[in-house]
N, C-alpha and C. Protein backbone atom coordinates (compact mmCIF):
# COMPACT_ATOMS: atom_id res chain seq x y z
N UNK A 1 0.84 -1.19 0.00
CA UNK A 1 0.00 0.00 0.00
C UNK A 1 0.89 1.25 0.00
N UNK A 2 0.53 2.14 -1.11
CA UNK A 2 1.36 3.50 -1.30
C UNK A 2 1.08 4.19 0.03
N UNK A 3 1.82 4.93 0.87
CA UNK A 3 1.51 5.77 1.67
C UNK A 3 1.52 7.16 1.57
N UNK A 4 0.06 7.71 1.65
CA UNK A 4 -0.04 9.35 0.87
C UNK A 4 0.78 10.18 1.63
N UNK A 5 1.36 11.19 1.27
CA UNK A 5 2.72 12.13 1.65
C UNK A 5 1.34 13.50 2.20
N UNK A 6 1.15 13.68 3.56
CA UNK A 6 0.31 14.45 4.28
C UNK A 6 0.91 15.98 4.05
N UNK A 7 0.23 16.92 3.43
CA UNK A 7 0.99 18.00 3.36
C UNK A 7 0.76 19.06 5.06
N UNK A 8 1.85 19.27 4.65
CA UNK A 8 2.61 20.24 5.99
C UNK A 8 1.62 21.15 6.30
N UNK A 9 1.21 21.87 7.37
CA UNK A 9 0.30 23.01 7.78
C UNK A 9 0.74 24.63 7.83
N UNK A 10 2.12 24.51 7.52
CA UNK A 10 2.70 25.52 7.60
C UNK A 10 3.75 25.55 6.11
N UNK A 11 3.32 26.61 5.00
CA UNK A 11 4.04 27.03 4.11
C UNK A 11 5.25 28.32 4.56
N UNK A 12 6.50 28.29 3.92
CA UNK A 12 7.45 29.50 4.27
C UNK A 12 7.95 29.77 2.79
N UNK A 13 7.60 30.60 2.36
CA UNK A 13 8.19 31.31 1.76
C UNK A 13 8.98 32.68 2.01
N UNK A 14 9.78 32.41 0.72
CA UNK A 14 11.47 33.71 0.43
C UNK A 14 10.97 34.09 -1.27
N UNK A 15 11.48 35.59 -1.33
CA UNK A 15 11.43 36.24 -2.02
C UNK A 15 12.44 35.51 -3.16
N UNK A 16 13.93 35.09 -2.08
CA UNK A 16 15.15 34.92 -3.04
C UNK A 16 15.73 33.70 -1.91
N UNK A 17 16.36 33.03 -2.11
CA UNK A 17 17.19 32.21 -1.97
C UNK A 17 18.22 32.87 -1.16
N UNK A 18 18.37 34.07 -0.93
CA UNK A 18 19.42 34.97 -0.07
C UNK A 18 18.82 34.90 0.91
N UNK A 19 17.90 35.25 0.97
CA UNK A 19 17.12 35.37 2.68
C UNK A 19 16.62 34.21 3.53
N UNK A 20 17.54 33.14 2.86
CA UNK A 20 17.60 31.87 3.84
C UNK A 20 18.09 31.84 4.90
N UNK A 21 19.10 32.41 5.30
CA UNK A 21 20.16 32.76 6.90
C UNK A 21 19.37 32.93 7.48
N UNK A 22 18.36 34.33 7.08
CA UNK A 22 17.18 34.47 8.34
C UNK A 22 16.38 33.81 8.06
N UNK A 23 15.73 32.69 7.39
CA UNK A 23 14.07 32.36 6.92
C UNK A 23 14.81 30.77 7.72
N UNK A 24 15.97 30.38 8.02
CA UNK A 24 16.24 29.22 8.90
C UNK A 24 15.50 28.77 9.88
N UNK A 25 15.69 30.25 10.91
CA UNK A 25 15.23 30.43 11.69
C UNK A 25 13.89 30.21 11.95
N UNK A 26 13.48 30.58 11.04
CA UNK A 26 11.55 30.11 10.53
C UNK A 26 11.45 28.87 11.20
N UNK A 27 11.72 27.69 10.23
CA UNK A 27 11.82 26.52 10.10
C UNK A 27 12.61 26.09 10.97
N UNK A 28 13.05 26.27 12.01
CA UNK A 28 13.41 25.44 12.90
C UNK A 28 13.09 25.82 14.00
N UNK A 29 12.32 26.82 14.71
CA UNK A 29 11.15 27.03 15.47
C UNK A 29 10.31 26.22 15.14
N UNK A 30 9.52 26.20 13.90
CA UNK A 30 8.56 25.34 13.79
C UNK A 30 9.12 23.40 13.90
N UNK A 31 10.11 23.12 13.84
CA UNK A 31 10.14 22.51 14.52
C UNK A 31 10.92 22.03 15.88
N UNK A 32 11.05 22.80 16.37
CA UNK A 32 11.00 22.51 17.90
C UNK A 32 9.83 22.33 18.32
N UNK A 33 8.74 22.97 17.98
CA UNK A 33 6.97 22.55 18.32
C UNK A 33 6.92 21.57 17.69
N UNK A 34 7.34 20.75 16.21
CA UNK A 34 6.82 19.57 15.70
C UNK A 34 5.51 19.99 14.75
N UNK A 35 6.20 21.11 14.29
CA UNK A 35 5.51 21.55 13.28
C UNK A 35 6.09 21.10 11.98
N UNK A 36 5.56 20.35 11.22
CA UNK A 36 5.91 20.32 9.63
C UNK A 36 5.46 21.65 8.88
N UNK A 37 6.39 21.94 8.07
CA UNK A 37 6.52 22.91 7.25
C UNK A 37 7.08 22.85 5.72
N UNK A 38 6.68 23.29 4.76
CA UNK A 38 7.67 22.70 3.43
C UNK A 38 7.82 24.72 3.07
N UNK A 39 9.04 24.84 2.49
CA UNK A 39 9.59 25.56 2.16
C UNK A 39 9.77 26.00 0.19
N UNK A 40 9.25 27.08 -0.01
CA UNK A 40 9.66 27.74 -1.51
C UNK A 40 10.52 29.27 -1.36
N UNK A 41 10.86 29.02 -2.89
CA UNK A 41 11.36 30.46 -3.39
C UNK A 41 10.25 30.72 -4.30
N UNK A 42 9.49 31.98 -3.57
CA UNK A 42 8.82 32.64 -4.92
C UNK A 42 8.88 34.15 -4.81
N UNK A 43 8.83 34.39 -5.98
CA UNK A 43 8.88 35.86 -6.12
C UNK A 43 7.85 36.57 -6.56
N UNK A 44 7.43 37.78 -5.87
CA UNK A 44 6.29 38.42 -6.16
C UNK A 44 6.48 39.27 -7.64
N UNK A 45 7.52 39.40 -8.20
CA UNK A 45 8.03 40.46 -8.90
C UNK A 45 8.40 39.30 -10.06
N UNK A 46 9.22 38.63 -9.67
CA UNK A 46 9.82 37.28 -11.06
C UNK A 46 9.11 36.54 -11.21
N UNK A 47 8.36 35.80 -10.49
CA UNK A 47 7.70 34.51 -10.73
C UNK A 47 6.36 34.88 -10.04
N UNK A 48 5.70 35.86 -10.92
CA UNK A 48 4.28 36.33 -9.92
C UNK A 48 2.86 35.30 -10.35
N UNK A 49 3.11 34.62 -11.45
CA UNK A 49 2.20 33.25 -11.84
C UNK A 49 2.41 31.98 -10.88
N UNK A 50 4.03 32.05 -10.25
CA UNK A 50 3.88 30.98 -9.56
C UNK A 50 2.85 31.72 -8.04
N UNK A 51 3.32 32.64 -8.02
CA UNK A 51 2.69 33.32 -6.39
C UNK A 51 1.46 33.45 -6.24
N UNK A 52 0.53 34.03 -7.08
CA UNK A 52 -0.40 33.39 -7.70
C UNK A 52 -1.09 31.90 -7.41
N UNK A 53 -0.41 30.96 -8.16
CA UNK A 53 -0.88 29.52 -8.25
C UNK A 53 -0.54 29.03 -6.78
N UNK A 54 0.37 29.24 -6.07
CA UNK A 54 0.81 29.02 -5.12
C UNK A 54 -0.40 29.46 -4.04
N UNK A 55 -0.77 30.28 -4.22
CA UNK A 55 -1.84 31.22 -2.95
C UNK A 55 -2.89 30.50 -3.23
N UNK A 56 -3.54 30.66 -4.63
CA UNK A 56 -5.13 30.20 -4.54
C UNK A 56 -5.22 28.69 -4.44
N UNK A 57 -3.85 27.62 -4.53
CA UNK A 57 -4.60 26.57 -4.05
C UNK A 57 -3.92 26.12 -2.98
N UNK A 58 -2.94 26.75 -1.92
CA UNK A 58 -2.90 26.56 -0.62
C UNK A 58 -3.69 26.13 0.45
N UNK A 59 -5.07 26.69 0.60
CA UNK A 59 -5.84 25.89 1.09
C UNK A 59 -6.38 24.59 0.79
N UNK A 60 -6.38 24.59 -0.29
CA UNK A 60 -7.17 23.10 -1.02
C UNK A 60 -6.17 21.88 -0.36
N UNK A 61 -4.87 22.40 -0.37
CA UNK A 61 -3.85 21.38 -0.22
C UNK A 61 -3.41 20.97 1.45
N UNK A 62 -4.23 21.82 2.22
CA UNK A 62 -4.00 21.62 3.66
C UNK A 62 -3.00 22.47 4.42
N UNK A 63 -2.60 23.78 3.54
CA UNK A 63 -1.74 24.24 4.23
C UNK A 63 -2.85 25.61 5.01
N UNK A 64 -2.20 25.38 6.50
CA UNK A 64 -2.89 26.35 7.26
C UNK A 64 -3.00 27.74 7.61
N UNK A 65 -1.17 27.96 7.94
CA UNK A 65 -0.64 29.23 7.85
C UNK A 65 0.10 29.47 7.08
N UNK A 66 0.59 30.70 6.22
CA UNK A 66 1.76 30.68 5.30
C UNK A 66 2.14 32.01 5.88
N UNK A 67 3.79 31.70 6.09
CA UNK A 67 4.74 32.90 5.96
C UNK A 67 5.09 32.83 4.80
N UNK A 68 5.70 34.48 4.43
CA UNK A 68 6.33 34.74 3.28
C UNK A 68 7.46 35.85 3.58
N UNK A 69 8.32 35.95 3.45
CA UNK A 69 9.87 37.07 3.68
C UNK A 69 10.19 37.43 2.51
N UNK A 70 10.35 38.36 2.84
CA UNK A 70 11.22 38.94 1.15
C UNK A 70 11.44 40.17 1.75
N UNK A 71 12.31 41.19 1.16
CA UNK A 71 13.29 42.25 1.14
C UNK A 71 12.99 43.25 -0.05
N UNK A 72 13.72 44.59 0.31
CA UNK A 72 13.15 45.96 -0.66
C UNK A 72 12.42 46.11 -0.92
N UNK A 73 11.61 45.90 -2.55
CA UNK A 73 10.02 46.75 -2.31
C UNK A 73 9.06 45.09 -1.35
N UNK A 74 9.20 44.16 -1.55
CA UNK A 74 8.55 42.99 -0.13
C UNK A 74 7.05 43.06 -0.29
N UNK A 75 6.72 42.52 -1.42
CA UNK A 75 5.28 42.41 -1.76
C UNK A 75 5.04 41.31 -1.91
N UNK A 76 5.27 40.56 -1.21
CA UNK A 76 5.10 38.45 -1.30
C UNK A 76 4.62 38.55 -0.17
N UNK A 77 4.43 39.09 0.91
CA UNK A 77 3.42 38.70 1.55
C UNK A 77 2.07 39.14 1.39
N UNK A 78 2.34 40.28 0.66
CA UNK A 78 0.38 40.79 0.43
C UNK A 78 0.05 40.12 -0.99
N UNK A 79 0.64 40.00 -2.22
CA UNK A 79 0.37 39.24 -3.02
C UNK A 79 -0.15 37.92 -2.63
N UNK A 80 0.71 37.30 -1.91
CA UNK A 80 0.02 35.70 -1.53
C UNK A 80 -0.98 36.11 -0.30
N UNK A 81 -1.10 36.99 0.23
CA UNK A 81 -2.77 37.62 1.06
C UNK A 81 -3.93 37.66 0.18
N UNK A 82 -3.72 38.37 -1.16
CA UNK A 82 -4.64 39.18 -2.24
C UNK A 82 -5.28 37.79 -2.38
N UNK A 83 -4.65 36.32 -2.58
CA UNK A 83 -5.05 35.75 -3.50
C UNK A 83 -5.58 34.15 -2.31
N UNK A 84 -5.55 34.18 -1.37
CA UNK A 84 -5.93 33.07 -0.27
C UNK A 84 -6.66 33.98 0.67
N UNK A 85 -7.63 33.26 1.50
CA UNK A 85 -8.00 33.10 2.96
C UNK A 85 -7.44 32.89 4.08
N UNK A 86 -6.26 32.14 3.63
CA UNK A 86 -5.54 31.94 4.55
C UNK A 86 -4.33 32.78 5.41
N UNK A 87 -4.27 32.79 6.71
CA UNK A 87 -3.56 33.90 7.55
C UNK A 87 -2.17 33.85 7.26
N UNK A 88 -1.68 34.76 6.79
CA UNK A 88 -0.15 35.32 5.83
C UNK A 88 0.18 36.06 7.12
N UNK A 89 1.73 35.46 7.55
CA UNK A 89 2.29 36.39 8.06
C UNK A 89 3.99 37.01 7.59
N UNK A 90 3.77 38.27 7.50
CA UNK A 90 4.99 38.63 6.62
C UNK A 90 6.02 38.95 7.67
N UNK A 91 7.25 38.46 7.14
CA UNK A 91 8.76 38.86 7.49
C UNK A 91 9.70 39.68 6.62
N UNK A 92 9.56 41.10 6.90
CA UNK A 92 10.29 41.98 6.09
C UNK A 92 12.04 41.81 6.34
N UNK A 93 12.75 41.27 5.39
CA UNK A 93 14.09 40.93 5.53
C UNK A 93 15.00 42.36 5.46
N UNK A 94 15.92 42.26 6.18
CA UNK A 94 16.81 43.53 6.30
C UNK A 94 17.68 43.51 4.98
N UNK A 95 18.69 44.93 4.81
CA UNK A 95 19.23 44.95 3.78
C UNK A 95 18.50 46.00 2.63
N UNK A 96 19.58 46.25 1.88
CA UNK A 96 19.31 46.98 0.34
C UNK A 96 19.39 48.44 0.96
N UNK A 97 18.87 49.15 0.47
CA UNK A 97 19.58 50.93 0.32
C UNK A 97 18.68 51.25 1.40
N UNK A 98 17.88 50.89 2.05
CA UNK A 98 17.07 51.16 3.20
C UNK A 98 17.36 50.41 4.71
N UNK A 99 18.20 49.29 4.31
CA UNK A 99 18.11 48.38 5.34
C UNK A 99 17.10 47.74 6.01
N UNK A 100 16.08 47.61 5.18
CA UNK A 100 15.03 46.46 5.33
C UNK A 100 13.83 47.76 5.54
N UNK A 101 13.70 49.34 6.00
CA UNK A 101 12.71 50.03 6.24
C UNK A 101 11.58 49.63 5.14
N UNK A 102 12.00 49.90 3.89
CA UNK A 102 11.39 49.20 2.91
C UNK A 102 10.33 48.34 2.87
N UNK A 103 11.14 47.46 2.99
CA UNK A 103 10.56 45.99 3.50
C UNK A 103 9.60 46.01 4.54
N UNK A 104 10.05 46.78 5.49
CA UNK A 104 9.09 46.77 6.65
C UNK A 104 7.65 47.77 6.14
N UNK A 105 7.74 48.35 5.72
CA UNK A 105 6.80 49.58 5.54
C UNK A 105 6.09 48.69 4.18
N UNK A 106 6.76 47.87 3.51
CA UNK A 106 5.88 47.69 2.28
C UNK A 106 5.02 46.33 3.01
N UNK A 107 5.78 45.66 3.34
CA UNK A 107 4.61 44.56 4.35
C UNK A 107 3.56 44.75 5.07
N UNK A 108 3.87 46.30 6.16
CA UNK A 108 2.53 46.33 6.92
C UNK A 108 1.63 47.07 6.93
N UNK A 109 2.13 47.78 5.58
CA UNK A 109 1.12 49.12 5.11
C UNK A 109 0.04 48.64 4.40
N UNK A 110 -0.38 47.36 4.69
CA UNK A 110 -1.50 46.73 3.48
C UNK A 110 -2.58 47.73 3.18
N UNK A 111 -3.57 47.56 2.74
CA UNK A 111 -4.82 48.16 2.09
C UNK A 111 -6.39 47.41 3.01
N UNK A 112 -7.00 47.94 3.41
CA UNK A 112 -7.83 47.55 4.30
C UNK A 112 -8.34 46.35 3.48
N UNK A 113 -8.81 45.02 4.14
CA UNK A 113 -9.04 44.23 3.32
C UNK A 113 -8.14 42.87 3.31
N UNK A 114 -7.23 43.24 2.85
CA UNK A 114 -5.90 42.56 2.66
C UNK A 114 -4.71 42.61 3.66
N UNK A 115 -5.02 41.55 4.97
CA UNK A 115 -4.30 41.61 6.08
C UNK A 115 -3.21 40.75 6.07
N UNK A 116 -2.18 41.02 6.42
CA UNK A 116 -0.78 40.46 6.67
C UNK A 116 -0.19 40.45 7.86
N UNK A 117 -0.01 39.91 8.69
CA UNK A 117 0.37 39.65 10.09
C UNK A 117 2.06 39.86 9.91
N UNK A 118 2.64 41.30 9.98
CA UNK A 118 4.18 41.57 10.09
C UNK A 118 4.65 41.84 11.31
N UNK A 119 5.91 41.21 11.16
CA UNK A 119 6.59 41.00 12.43
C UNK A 119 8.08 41.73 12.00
N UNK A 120 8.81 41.51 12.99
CA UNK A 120 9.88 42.66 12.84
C UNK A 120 10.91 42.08 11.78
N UNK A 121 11.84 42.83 11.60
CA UNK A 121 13.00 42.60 10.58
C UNK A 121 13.84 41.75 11.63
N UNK A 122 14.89 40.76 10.76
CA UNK A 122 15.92 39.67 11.17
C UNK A 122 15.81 38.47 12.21
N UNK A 123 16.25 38.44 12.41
CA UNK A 123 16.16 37.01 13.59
C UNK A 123 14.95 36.71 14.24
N UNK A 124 15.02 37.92 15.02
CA UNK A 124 13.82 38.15 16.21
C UNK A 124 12.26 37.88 15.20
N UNK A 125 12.20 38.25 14.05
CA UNK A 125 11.03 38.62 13.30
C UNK A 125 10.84 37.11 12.84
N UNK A 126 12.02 36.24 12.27
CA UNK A 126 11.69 35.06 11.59
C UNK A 126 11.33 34.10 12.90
N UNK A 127 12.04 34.55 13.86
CA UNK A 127 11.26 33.43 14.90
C UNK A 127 9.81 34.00 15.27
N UNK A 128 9.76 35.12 15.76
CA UNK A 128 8.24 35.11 16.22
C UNK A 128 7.48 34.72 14.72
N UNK A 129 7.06 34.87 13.50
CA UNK A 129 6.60 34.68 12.61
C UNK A 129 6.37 33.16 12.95
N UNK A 130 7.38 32.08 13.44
CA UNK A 130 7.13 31.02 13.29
C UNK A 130 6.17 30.57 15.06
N UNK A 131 6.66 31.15 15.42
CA UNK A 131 5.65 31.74 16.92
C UNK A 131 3.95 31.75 16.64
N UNK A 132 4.22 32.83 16.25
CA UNK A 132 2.70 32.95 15.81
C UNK A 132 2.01 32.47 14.98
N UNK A 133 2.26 31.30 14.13
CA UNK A 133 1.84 30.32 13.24
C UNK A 133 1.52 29.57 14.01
N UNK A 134 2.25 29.09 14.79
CA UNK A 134 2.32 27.85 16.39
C UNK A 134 0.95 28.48 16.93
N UNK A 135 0.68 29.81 17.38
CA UNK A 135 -0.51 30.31 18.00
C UNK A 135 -1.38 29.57 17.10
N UNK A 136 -1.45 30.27 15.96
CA UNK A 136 -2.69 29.86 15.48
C UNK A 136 -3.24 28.80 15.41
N UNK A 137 -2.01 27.90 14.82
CA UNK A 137 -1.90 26.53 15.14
C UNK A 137 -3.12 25.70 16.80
N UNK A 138 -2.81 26.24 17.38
CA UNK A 138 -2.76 26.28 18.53
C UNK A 138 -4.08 26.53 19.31
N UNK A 139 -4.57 27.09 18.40
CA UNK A 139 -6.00 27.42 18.74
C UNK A 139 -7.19 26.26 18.51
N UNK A 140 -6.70 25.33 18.32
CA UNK A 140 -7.60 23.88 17.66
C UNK A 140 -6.65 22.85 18.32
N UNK A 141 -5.42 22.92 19.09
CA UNK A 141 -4.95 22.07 19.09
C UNK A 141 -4.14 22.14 21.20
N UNK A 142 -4.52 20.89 22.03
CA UNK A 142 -4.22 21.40 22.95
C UNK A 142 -2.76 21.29 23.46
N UNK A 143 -2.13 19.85 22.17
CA UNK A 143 -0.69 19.41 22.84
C UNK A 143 0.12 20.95 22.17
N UNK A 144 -0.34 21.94 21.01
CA UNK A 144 0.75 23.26 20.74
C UNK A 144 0.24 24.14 22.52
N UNK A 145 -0.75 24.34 22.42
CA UNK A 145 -0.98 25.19 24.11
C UNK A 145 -0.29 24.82 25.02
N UNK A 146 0.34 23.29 25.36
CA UNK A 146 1.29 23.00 26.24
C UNK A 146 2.82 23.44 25.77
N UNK A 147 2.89 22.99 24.44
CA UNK A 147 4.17 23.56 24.63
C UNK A 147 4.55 25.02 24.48
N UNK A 148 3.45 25.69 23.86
CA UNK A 148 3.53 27.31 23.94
C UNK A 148 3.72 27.98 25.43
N UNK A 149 2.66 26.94 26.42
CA UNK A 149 3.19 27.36 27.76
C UNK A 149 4.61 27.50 28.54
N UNK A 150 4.58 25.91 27.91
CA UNK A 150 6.29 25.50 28.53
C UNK A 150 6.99 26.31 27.44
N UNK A 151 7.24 26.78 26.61
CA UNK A 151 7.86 27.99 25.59
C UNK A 151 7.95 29.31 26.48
N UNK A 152 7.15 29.38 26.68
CA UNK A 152 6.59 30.96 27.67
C UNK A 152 7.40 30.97 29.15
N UNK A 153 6.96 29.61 29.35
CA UNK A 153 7.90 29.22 31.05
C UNK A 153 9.18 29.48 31.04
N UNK A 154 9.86 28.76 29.86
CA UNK A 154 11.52 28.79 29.59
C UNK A 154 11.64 30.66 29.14
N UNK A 155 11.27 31.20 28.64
CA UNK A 155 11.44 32.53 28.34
C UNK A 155 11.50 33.32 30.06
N UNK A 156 10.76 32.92 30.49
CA UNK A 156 10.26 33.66 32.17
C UNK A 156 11.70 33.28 33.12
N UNK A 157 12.03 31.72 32.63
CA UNK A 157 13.25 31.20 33.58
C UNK A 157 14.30 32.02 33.43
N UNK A 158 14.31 32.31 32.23
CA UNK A 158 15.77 32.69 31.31
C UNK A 158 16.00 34.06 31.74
N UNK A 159 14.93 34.82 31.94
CA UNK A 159 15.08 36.14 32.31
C UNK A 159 15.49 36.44 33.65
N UNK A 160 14.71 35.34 34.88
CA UNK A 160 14.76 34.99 36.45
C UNK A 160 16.73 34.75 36.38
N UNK A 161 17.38 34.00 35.65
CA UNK A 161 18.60 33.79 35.80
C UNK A 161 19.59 34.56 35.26
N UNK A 162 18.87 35.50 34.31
CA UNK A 162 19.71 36.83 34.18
C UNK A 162 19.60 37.93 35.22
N UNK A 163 18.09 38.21 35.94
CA UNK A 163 18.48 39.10 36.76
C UNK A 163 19.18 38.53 38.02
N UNK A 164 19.31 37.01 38.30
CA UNK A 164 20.06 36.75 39.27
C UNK A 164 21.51 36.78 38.87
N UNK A 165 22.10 36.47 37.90
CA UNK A 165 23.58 36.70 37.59
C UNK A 165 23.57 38.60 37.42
N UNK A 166 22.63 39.41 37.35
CA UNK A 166 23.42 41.10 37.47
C UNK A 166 23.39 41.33 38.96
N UNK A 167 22.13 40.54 39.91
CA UNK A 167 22.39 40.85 40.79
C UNK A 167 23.86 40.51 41.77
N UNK A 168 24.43 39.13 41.39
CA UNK A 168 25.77 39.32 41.60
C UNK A 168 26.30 39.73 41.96
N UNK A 169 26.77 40.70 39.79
CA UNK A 169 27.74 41.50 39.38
C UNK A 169 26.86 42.52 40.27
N UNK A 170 26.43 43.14 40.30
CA UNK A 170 26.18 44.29 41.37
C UNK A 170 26.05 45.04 42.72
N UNK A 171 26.15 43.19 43.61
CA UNK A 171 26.87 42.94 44.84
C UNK A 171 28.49 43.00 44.64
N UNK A 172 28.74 42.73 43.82
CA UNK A 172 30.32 42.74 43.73
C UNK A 172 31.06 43.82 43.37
N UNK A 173 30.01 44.75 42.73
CA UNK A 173 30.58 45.87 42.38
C UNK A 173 30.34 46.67 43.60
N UNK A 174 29.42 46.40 44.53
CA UNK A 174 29.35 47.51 45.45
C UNK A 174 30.03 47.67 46.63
């Protein structure tokens, strides 16, 4: 018996193949939750038939949330918004003659209507993006709410053991 290949709930798309360093980050948040995810290059500007074909049958195919990143003018996330139902969240990539402002301003300036869930430029932005897919995720599902908790817990610890190592350095300095 063939065994059918279950598609992933989470799409990530890149503008370019450059903005993989940060779009890593994506994809490997999502899985530390045990999120499957499958990964493209599309371009809103070069390949706007694939972005297009790509958006309107995303849902049909089971995918739930889609990120999309891209850099300078960064219209792959509202293009693949224009054309699905499904909740797009954009990652404006840093870089080019603006250093990602661009990017940022062209992602979250959408047009009423056409919503895009943007998150910040570089690291910090490709992980929460994959964060908040997990939310949504999450909202139908109770084993992501546990680990979003225990996610949340380890963030709370991490901070408890930094202010105990300044408090220390600040006994020691005094």
């Amino acid at each position: 018996m063939k065994k059918v290949k279950q598609t992933p709930p989470v799409a990530v798309l890149m503008g370019s193949d450059s903005d993989w360093e940060t779009v890593k980050e994506t994809v490997q948040t999502l899985k530390q939750f045990g999120i499957g995810n499958e990964v493209h290059v599309i371009s809103a500007h070069r390949t706007p038939e694939r972005a297009f074909a790509f958006a309107s049958k995303a849902a049909g195919r089971g995918i739930k949330v889609i990120i999309a990143a891209a850099g300078s003018a960064a219209h792959l996330a509202g293009v693949i918004a224009a054309h699905t139902t499904l909740p797009v969240i954009g990652v404006p990539m840093k870089g080019g003659a603006l250093d990602g402002l661009d990017a940022l301003l062209s992602t979250v300036q959408m047009p009423a209507g056409v919503p895009v869930a943007t998150v910040a430029l570089g690291k910090a932005g490709a992980i929460n993006a994959a964060l908040l897919a997990v939310q949504m995720l999450a909202l139908g599902r109770a084993d992501l709410q546990k680990k979003l908790a225990e996610h949340k817990s380890r963030l709370k610890k991490k901070v408890d053991e930094g202010n105990k190592r300044l408090s220390v350095h600040r006994k020691a300095d005094a």
